[in-house]
N, C-alpha and C. Protein backbone atom coordinates (compact mmCIF):
# COMPACT_ATOMS: atom_id res chain seq x y z
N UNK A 1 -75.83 112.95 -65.33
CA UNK A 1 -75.50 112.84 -63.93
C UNK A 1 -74.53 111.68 -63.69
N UNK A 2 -74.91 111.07 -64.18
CA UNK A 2 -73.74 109.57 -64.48
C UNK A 2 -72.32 110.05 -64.52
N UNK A 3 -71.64 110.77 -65.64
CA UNK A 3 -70.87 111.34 -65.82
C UNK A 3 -69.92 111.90 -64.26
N UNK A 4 -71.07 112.38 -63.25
CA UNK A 4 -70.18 112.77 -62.26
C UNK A 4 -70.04 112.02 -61.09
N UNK A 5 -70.46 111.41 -61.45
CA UNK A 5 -70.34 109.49 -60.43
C UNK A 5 -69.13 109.47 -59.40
N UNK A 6 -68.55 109.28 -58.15
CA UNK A 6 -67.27 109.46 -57.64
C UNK A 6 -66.57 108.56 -58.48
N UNK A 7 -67.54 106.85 -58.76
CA UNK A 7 -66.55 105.84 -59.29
C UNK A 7 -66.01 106.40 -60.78
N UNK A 8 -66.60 107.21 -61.55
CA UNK A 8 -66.45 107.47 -62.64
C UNK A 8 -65.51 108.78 -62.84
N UNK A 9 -65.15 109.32 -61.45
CA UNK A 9 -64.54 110.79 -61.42
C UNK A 9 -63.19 110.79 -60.94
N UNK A 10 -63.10 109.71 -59.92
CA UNK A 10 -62.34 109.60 -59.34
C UNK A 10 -62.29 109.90 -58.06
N UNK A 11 -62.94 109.89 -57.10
CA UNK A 11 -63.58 110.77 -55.94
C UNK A 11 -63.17 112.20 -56.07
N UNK A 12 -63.55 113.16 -57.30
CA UNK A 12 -62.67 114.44 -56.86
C UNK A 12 -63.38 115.11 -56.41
N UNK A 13 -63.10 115.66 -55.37
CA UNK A 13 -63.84 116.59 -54.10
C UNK A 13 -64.92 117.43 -54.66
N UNK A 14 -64.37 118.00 -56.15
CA UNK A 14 -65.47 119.48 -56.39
C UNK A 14 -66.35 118.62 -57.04
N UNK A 15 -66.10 117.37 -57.87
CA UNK A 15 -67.10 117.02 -58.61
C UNK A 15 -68.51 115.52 -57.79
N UNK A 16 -67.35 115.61 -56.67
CA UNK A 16 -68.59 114.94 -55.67
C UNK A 16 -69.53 115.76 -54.76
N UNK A 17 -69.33 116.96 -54.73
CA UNK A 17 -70.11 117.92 -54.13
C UNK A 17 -70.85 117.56 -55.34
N UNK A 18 -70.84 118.59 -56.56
CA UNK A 18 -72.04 118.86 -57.39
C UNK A 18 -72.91 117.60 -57.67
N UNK A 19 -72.13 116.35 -57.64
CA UNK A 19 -73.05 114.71 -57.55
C UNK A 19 -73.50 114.86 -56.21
N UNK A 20 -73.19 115.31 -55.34
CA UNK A 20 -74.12 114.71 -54.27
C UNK A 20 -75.68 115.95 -54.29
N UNK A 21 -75.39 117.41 -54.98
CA UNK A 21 -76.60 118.35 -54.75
C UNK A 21 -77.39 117.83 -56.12
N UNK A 22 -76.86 117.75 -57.27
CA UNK A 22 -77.67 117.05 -58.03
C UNK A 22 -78.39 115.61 -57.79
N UNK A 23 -77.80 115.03 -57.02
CA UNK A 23 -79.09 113.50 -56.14
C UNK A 23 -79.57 114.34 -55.78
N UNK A 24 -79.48 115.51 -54.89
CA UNK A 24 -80.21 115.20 -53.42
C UNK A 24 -81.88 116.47 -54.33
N UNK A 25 -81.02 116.99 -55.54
CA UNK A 25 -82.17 117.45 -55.96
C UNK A 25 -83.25 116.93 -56.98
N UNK A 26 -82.76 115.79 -57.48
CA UNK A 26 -83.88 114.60 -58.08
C UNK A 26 -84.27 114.08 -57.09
N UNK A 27 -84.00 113.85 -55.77
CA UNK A 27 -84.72 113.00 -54.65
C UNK A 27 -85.64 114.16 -54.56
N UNK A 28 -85.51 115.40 -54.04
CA UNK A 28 -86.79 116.44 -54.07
C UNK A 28 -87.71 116.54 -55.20
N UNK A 29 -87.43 116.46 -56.44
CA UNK A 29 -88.00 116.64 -57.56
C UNK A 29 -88.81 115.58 -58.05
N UNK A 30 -88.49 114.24 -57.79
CA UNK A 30 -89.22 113.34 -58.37
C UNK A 30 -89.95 112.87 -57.35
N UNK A 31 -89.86 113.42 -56.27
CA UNK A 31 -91.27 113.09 -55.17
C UNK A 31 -91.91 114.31 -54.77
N UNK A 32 -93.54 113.96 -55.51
CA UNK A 32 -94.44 115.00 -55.30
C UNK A 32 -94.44 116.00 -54.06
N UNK A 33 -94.47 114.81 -52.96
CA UNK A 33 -94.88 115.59 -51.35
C UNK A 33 -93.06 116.04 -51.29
N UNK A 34 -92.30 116.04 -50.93
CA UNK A 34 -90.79 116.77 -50.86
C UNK A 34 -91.32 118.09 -51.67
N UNK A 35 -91.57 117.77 -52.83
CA UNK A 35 -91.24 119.08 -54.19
C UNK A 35 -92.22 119.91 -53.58
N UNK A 36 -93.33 119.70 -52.94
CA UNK A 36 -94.38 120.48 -52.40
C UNK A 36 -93.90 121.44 -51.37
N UNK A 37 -93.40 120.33 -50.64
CA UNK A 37 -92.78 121.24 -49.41
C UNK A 37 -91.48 122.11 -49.63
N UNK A 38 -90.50 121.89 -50.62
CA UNK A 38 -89.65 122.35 -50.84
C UNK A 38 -89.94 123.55 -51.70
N UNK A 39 -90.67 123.67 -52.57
CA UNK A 39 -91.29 124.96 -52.91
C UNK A 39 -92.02 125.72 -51.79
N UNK A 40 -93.04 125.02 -51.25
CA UNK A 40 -93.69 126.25 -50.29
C UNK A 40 -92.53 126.49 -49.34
N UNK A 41 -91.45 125.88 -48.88
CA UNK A 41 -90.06 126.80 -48.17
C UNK A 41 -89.68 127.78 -48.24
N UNK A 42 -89.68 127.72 -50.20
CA UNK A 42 -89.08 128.55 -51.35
C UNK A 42 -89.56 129.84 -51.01
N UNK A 43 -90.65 129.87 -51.17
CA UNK A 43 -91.54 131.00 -51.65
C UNK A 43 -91.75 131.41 -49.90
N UNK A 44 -91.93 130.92 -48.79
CA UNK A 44 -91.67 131.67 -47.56
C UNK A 44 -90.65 131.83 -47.12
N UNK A 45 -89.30 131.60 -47.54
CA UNK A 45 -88.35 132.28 -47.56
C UNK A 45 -87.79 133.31 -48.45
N UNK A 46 -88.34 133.40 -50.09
CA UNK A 46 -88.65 134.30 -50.89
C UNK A 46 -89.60 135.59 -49.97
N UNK A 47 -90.51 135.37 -49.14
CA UNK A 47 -91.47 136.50 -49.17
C UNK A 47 -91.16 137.16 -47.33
N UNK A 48 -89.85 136.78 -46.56
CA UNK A 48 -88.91 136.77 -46.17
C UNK A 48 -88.10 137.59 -46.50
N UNK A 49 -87.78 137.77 -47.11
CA UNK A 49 -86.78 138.25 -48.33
C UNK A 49 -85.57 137.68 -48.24
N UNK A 50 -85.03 136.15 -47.37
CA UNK A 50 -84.04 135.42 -46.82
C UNK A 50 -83.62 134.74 -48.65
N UNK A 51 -82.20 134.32 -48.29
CA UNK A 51 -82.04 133.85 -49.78
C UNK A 51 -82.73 132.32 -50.06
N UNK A 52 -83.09 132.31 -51.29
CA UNK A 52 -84.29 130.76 -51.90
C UNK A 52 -83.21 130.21 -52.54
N UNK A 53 -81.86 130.39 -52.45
CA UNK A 53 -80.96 128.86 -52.73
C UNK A 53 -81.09 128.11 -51.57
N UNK A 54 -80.51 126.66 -51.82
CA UNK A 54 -79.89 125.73 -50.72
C UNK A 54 -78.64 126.31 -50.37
N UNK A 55 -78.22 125.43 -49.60
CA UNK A 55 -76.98 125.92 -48.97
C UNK A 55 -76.09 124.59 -49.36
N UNK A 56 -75.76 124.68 -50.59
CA UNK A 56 -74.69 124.01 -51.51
C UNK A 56 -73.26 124.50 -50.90
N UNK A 57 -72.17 123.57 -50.76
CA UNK A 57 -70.70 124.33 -50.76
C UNK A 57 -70.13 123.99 -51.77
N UNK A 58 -69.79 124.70 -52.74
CA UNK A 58 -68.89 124.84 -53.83
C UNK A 58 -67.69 125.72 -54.10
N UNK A 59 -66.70 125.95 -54.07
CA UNK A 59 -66.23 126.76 -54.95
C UNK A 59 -66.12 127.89 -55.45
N UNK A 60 -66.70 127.61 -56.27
CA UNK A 60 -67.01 128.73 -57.30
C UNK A 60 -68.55 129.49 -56.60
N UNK A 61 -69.49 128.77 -55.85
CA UNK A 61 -70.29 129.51 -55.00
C UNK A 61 -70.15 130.67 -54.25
N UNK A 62 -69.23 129.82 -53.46
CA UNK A 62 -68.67 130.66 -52.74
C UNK A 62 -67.67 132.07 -52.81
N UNK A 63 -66.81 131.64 -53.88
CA UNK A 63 -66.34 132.88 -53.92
C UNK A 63 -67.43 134.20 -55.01
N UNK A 64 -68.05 133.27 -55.74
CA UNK A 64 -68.98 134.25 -56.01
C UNK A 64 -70.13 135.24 -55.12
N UNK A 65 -70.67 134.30 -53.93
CA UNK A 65 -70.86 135.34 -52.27
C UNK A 65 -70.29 136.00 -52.21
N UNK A 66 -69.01 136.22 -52.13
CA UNK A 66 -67.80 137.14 -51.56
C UNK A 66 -67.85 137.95 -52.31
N UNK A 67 -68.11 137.71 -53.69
CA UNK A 67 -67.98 139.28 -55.30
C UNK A 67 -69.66 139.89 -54.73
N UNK A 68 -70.30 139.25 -54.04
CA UNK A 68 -71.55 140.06 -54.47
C UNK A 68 -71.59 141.10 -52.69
N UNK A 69 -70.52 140.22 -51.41
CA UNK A 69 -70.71 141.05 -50.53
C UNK A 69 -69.69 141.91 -50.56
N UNK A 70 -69.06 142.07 -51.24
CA UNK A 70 -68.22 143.10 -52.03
C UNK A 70 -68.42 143.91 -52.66
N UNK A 71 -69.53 143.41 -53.70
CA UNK A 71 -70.03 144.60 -54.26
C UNK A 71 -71.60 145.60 -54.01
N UNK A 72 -71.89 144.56 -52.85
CA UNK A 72 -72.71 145.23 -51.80
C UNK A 72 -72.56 146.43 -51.14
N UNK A 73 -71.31 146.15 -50.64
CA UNK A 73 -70.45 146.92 -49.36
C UNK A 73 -69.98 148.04 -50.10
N UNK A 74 -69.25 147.70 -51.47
CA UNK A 74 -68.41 149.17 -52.22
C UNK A 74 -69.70 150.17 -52.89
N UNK A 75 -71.50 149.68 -52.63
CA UNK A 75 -72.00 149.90 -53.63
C UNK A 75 -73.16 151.19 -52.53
N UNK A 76 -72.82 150.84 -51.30
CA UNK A 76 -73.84 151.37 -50.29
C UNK A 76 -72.84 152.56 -49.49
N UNK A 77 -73.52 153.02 -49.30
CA UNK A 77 -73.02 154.38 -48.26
C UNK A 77 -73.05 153.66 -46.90
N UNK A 78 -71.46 153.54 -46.36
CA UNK A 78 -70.69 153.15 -45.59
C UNK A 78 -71.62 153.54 -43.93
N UNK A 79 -72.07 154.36 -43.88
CA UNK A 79 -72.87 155.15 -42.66
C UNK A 79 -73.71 154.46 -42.86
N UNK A 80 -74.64 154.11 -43.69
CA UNK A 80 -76.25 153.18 -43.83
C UNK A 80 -75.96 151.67 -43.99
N UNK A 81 -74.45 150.94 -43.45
CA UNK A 81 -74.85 149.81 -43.71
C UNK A 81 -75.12 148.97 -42.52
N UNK A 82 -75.85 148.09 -42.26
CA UNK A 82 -75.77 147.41 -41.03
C UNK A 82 -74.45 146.25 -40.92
N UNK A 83 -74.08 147.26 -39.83
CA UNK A 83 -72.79 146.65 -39.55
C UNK A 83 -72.45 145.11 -38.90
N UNK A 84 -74.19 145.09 -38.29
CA UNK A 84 -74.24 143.92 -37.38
C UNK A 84 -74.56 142.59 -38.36
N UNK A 85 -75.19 142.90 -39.27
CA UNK A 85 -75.88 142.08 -40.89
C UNK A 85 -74.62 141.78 -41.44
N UNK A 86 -73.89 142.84 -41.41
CA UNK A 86 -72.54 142.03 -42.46
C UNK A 86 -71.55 141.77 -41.93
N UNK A 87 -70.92 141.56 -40.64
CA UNK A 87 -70.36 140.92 -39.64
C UNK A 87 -71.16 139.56 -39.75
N UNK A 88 -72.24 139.29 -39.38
CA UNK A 88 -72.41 138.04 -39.16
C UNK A 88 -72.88 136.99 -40.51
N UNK A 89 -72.70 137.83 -41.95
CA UNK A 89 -72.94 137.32 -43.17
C UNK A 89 -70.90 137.06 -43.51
N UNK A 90 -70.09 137.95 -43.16
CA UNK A 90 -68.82 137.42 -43.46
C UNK A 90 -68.65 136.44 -42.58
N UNK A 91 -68.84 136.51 -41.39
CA UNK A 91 -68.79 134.92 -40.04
C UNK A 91 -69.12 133.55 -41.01
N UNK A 92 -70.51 133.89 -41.87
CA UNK A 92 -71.30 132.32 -42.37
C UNK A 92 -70.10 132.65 -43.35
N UNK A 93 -69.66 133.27 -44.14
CA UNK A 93 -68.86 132.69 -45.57
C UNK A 93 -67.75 132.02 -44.97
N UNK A 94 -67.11 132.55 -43.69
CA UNK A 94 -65.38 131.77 -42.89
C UNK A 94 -65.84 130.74 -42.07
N UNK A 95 -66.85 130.70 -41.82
CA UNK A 95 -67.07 129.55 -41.01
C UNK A 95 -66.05 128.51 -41.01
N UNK A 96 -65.74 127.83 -40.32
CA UNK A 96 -64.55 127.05 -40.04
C UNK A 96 -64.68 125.82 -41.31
N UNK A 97 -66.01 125.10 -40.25
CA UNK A 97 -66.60 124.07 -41.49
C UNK A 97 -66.84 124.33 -42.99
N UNK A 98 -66.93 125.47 -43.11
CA UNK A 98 -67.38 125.94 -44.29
C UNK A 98 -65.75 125.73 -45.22
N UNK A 99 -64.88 126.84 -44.42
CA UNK A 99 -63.45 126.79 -45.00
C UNK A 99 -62.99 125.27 -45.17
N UNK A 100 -63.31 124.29 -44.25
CA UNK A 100 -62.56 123.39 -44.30
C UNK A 100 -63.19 122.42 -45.48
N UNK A 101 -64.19 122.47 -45.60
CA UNK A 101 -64.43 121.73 -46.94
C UNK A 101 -64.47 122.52 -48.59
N UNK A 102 -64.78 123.35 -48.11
CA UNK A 102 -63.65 124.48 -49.49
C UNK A 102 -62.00 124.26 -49.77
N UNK A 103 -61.68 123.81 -48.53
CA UNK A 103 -60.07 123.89 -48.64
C UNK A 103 -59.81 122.11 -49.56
N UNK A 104 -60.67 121.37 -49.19
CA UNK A 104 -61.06 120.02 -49.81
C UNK A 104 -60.67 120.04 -51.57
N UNK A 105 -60.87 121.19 -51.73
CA UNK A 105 -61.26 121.18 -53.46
C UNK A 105 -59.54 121.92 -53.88
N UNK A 106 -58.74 122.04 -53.09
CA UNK A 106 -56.84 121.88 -53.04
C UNK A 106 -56.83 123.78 -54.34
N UNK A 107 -57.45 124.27 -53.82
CA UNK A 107 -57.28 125.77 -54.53
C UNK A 107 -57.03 126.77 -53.94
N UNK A 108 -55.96 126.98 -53.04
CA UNK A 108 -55.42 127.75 -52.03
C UNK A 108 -55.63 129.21 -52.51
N UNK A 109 -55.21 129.57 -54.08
CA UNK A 109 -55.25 130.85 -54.54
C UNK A 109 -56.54 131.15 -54.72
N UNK A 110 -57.73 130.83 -55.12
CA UNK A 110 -59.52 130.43 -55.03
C UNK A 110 -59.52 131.41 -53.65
N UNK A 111 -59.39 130.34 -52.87
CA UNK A 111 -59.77 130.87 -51.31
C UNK A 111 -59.16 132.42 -50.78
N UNK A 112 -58.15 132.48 -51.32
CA UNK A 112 -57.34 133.66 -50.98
C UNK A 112 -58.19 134.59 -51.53
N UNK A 113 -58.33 134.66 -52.72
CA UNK A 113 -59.24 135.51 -53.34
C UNK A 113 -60.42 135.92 -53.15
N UNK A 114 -61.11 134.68 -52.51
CA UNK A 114 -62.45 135.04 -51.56
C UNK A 114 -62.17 136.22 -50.57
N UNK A 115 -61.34 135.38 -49.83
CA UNK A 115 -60.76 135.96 -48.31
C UNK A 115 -60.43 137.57 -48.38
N UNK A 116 -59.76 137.50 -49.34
CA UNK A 116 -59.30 139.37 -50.13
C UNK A 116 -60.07 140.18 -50.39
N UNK A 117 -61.61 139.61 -51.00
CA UNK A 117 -62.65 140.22 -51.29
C UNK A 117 -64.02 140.56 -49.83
N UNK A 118 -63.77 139.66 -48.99
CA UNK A 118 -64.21 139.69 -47.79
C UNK A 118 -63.15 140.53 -46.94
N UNK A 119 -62.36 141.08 -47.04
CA UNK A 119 -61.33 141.69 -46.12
C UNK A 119 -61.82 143.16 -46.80
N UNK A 120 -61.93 143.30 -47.88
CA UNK A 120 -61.89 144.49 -48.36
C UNK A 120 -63.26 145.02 -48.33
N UNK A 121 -64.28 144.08 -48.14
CA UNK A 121 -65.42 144.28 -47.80
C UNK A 121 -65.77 144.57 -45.93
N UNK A 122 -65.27 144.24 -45.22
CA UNK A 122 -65.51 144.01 -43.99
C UNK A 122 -64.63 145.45 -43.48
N UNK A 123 -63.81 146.51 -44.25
CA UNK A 123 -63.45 147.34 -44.35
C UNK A 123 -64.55 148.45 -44.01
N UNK A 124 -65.61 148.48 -44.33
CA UNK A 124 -66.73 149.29 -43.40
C UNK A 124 -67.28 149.04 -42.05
N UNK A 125 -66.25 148.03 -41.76
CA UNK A 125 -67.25 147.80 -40.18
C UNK A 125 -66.19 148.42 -39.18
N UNK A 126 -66.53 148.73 -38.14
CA UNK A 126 -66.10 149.17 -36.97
C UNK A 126 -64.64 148.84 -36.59
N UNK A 127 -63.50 148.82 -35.61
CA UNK A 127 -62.37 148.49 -35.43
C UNK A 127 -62.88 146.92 -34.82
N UNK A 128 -63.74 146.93 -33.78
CA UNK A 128 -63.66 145.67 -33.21
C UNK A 128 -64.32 144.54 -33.93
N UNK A 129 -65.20 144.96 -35.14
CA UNK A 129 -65.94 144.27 -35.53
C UNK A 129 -65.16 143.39 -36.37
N UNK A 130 -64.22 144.48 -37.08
CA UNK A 130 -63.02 143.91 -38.43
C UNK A 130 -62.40 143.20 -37.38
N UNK A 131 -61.61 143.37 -36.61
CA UNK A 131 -60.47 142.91 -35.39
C UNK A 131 -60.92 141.21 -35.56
N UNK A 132 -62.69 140.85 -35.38
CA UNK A 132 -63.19 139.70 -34.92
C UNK A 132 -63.45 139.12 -36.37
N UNK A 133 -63.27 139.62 -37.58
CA UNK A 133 -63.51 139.18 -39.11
C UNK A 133 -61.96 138.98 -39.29
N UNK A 134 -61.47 139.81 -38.96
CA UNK A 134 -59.96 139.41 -39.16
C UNK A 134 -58.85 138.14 -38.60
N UNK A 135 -59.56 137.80 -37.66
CA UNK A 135 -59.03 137.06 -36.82
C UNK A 135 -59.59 135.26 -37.69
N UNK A 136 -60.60 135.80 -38.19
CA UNK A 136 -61.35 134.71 -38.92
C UNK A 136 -60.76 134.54 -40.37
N UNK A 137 -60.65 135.33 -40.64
CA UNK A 137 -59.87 135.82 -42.38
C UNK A 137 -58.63 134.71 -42.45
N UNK A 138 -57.71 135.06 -41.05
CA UNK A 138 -56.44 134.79 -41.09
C UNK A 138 -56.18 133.03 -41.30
N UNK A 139 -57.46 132.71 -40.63
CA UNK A 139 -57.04 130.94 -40.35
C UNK A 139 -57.34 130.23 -42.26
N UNK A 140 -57.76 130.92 -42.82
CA UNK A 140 -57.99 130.35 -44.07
C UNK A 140 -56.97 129.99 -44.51
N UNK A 141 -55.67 130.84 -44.59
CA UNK A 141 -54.35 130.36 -45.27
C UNK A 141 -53.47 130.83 -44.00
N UNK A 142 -53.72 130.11 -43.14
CA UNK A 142 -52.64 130.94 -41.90
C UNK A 142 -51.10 130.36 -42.63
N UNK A 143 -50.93 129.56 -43.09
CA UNK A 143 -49.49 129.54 -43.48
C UNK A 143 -48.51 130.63 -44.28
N UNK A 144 -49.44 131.00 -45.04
CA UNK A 144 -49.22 131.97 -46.08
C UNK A 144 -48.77 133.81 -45.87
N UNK A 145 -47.90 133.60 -45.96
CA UNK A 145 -47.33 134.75 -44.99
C UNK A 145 -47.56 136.12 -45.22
N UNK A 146 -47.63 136.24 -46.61
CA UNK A 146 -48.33 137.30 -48.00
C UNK A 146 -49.77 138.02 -47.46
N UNK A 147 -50.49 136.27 -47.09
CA UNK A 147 -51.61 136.96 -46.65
C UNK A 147 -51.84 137.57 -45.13
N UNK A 148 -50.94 137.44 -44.15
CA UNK A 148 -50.57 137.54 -42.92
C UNK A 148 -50.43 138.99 -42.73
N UNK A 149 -49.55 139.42 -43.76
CA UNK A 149 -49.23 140.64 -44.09
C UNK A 149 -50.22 141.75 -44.52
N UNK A 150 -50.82 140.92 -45.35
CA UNK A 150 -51.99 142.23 -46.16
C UNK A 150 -52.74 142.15 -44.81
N UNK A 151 -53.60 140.48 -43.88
CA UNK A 151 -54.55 141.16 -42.84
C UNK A 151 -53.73 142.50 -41.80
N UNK A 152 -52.35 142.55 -41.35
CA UNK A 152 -51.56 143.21 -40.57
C UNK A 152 -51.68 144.78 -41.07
N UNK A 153 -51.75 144.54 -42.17
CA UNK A 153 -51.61 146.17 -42.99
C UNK A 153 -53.39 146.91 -42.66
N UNK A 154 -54.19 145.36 -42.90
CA UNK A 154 -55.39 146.00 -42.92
C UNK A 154 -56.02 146.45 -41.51
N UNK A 155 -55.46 146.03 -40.73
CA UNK A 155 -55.81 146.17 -38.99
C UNK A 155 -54.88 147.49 -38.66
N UNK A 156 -53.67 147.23 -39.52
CA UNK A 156 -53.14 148.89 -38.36
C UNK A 156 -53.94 149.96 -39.41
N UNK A 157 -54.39 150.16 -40.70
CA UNK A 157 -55.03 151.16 -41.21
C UNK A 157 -56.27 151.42 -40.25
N UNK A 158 -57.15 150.33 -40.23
CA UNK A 158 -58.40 150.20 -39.36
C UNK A 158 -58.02 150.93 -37.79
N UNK A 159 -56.84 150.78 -37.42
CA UNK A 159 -56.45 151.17 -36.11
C UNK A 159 -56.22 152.53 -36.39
N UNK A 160 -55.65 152.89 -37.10
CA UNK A 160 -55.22 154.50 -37.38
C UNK A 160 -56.78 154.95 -37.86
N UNK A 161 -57.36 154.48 -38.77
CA UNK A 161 -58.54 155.20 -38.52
C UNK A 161 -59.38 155.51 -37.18
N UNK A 162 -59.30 154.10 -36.51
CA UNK A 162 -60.03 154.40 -35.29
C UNK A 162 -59.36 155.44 -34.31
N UNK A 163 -58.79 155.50 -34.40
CA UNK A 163 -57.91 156.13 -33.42
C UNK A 163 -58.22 157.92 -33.88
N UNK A 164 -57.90 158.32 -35.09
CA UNK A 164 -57.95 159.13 -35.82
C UNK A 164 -59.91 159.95 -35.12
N UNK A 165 -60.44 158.81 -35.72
CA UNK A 165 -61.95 159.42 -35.23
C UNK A 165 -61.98 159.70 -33.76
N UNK A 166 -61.21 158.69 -33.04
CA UNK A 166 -61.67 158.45 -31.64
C UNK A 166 -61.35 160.25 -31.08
N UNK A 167 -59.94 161.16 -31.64
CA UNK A 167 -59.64 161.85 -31.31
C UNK A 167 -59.36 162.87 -32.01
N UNK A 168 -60.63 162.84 -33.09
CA UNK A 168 -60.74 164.43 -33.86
C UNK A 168 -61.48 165.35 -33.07
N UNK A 169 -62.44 164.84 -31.85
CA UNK A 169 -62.98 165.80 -31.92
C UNK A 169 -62.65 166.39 -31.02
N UNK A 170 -62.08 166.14 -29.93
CA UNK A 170 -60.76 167.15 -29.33
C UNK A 170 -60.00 167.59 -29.76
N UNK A 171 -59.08 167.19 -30.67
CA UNK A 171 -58.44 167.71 -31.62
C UNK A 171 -58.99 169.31 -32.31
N UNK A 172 -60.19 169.03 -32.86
CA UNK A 172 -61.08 170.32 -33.18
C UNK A 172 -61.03 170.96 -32.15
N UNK A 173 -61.92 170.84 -30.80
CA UNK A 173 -62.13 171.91 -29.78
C UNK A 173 -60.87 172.46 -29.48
N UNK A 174 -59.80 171.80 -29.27
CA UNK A 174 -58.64 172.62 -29.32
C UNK A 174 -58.14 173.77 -29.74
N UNK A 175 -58.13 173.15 -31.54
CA UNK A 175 -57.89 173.87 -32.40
C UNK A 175 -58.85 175.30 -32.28
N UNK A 176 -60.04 174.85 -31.77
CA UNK A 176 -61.15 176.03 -32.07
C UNK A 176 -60.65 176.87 -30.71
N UNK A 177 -60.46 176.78 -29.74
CA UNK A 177 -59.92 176.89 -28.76
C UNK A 177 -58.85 177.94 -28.94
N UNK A 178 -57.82 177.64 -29.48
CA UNK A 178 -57.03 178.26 -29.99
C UNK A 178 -57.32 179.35 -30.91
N UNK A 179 -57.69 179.08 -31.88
CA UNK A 179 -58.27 180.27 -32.84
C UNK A 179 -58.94 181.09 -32.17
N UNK A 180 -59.86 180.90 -31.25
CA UNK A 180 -60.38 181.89 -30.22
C UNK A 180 -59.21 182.59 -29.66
N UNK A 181 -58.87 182.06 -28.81
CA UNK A 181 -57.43 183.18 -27.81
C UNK A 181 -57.14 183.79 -28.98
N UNK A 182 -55.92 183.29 -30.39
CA UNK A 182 -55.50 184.13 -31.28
C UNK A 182 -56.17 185.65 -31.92
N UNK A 183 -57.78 185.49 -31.92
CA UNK A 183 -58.57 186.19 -32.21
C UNK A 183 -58.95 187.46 -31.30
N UNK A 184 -59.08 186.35 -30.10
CA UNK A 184 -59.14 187.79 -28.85
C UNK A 184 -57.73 188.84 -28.72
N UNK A 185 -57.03 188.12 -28.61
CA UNK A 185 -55.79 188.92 -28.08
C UNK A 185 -55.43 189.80 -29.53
């Protein structure tokens, strides 16, 4: 633990995160009453079924969230997912605060890659729902024009789909509509 010391690191952002969760988890561990309570948390948030990590910001955490609500989302039938659950699980990964001390650790392409994997995930939710994930997506690298582009591409698809559903099913009665007269006459 020494090893990741700020004085010994240099204050570098990613390696003073993991020094500060490694204290703060010998301060739980080497005191009985903490470790008590911090397990029975565990296990009623285990039986919960809520997640039994801390809420560490790292990195590499994080974008590993993003591979698993990714591979959540590509892994479930699009009709059965709760749309309202994973709207407000991509909200906690962009969180502002969240981004802004991720952005701390100077890995612009990292974050992008999150952000890409959360865009492509948030791809099952509704027009307005993406509209309000998208809007969140964008501030991560708003400079970055590349990525400006892919959210732009991903909102008018989302729009043409919506739009598309909004007015198939007139579209059909029409059509059916038609095939009728053709049939009678």
């Amino acid at each position: 633990m020494l090893e990741l010391h700020p004085d010994k690191t240099g204050n570098d952002p990613a390696l003073s995160v993991r020094f500060t969760a490694l204290q703060q988890a010998y301060e739980v561990l080497s005191d009985p009453l903490k470790k008590i309570q911090f397990l029975q948390e565990r296990w009623l948030r285990k039986a919960q079924g809520q997640a039994t990590t801390t809420d560490t910001i790292d990195l590499a955490g994080w974008i590993k969230d993003c591979v698993a609500q990714d591979r959540k989302t590509s892994t479930q039938d699009a009709d059965r997912i709760d749309q309202q659950d994973l709207q407000l699980k991509i909200e906690e990964l962009v969180n502002p605060d969240k981004i802004a001390l991720l952005r701390s650790f100077a890995h612009p392409e990292a974050l992008l890659t999150g952000a890409r994997l959360l865009l492509k995930a948030a791809t099952v939710l509704s027009f307005d729902r993406f509209q309000k994930i998208t809007d969140s997506l964008i501030k991560i690298e708003p400079a970055d024009l590349q990525w400006q582009r892919e959210i732009q591409q991903g909102l008018l698809r989302k729009k043409r789909e919506h739009n598309w559903n909004r007015y198939r099913v007139v579209l059909l009665v029409i059509l059916s509509i038609l095939l009728c007269l053709l049939i009678a006459s």
